[in-house]
N, C-alpha and C. Protein backbone atom coordinates (compact mmCIF):
# COMPACT_ATOMS: atom_id res chain seq x y z
N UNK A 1 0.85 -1.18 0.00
CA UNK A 1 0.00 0.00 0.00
C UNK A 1 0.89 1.23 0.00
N UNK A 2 0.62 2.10 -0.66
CA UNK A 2 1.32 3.47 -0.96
C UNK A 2 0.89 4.85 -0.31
N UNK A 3 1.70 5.47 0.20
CA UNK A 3 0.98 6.57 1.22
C UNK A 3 0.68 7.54 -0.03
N UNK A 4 -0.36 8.58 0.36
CA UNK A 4 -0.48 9.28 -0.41
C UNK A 4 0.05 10.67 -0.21
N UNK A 5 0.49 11.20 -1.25
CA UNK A 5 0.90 12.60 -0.71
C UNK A 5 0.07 13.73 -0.14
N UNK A 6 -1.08 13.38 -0.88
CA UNK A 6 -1.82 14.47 0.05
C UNK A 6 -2.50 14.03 1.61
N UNK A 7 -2.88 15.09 2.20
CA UNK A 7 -3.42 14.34 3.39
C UNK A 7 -4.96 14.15 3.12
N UNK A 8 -5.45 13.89 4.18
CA UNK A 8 -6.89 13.38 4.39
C UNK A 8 -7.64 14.83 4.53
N UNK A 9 -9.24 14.19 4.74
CA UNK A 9 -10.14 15.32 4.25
C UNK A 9 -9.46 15.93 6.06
N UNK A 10 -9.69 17.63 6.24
CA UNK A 10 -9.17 18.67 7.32
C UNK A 10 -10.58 18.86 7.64
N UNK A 11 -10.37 18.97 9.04
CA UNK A 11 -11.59 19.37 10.24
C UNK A 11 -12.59 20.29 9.54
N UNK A 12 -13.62 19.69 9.66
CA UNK A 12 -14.78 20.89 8.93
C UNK A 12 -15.09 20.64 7.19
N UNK A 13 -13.88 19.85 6.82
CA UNK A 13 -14.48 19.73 5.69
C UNK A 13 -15.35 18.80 4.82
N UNK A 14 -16.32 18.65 6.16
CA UNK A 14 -17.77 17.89 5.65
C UNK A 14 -18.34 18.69 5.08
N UNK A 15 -19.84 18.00 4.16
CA UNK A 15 -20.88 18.75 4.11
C UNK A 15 -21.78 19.29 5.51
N UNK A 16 -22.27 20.80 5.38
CA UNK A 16 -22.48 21.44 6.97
C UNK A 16 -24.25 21.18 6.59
N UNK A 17 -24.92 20.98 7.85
CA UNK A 17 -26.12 20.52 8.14
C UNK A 17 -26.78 22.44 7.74
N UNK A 18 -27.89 21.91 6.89
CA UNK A 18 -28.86 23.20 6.53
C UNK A 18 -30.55 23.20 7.22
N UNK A 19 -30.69 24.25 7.54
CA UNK A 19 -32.20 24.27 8.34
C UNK A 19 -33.13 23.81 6.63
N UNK A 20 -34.32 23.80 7.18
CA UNK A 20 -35.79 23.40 6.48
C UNK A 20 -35.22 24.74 4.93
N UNK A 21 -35.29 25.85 5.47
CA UNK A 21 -35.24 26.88 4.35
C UNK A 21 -33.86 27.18 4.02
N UNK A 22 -33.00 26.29 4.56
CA UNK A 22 -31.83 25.93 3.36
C UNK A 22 -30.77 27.44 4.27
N UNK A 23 -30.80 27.49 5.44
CA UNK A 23 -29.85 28.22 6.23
C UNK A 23 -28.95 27.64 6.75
N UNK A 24 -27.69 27.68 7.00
CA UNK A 24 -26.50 26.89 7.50
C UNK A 24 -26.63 26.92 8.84
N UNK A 25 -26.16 25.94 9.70
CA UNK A 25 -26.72 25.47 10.90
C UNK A 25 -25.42 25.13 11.07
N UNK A 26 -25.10 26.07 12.49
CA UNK A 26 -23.85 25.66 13.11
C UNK A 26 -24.32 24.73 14.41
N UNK A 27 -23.18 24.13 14.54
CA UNK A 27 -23.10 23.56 16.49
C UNK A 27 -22.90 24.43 17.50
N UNK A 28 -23.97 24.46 18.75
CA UNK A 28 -23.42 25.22 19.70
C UNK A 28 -23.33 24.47 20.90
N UNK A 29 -21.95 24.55 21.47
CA UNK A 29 -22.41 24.34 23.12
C UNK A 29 -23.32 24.79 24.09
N UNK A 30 -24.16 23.70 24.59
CA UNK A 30 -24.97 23.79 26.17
C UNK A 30 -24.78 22.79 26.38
N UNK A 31 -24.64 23.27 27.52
CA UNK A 31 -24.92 22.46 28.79
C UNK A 31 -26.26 21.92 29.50
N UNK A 32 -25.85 20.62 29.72
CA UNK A 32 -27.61 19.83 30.05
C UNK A 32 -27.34 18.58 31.15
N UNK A 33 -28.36 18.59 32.21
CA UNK A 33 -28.27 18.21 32.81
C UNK A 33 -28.50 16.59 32.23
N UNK A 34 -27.96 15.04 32.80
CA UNK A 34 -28.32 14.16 31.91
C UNK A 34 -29.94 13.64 32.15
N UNK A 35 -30.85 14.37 32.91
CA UNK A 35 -32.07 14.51 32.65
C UNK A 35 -32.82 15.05 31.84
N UNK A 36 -32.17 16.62 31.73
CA UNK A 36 -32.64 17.36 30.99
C UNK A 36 -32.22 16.66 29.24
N UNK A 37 -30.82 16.38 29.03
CA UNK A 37 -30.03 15.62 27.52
C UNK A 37 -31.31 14.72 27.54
N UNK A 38 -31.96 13.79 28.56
CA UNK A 38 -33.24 12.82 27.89
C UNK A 38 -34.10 13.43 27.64
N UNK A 39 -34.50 14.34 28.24
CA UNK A 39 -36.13 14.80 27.80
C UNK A 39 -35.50 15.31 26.17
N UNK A 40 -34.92 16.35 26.09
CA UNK A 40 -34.48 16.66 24.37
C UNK A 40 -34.48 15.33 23.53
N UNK A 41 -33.36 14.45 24.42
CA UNK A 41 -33.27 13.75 23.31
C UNK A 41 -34.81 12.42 23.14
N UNK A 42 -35.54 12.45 23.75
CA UNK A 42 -37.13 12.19 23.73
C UNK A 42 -37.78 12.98 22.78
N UNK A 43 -37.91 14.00 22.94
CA UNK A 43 -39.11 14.97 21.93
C UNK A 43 -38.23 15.21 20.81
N UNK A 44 -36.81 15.29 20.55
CA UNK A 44 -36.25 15.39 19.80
C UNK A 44 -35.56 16.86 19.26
N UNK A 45 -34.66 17.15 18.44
CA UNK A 45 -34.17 18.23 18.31
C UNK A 45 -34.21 19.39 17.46
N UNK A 46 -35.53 18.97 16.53
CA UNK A 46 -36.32 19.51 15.99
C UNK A 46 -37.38 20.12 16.85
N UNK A 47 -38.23 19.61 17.60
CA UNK A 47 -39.16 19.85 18.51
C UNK A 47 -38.58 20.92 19.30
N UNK A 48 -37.51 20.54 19.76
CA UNK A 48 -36.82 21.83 20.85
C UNK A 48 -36.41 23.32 19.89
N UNK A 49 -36.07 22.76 18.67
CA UNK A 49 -35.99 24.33 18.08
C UNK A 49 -36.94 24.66 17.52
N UNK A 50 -38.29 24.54 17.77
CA UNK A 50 -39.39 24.79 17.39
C UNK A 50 -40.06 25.77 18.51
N UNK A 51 -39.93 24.82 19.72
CA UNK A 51 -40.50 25.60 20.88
C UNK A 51 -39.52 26.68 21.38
N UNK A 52 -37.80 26.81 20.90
CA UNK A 52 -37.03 27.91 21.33
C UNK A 52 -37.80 29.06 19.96
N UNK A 53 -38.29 28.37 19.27
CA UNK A 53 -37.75 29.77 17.97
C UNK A 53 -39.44 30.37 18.48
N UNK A 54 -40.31 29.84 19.06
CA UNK A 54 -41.89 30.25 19.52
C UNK A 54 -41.71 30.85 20.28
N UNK A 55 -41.02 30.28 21.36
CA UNK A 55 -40.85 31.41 22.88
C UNK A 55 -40.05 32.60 22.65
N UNK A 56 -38.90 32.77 21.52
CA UNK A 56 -38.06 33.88 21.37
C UNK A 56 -38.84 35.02 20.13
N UNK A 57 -40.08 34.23 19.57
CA UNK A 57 -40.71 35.30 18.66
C UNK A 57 -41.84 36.01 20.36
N UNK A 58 -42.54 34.98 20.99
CA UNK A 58 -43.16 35.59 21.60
C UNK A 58 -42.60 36.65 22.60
N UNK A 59 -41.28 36.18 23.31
CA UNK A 59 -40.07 37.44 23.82
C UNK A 59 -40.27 38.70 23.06
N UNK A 60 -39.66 38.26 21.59
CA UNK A 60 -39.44 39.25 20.80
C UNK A 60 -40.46 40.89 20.76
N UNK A 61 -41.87 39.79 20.30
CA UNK A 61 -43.05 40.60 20.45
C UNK A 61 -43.47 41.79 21.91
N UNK A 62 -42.99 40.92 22.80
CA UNK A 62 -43.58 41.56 24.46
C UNK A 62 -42.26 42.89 24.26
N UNK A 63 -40.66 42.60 24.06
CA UNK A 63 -40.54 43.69 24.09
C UNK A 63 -40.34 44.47 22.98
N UNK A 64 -40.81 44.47 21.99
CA UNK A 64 -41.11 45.13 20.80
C UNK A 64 -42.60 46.60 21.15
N UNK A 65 -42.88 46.02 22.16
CA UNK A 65 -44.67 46.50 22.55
C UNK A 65 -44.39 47.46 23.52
N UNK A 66 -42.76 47.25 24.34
CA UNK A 66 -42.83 47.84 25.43
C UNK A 66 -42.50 49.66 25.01
């Protein structure tokens, strides 16, 4: 077997995960308790950015009003 001269694919250079309307979707760190990591990972991680992106329009709205 023959090494190759070039190297292997470099950190990051996967294809990067895109939302529903085709927006690039990074990784973020949180922190979770391993109760809290089950309930997410139960309803799933779609579900949770559904109910963050609801509660931060309804935020949005209350102080938009103020």
């Amino acid at each position: 077997m023959t090494a190759s001269k070039r190297g292997g694919p470099r950190e990051g250079a996967g294809r990067k995960p895109k939302s529903a309307d085709g927006e690039l979707m990074k990784s973020r760190a949180m922190r979770w308790t391993d109760a809290g990591w089950a309930d997410v990972l139960l309803i799933g991680m779609d579900r949770v950015r559904e109910l963050v992106a609801k509660e931060a329009a309804k935020l949005r709205k209350q102080h938009g009003s103020e």
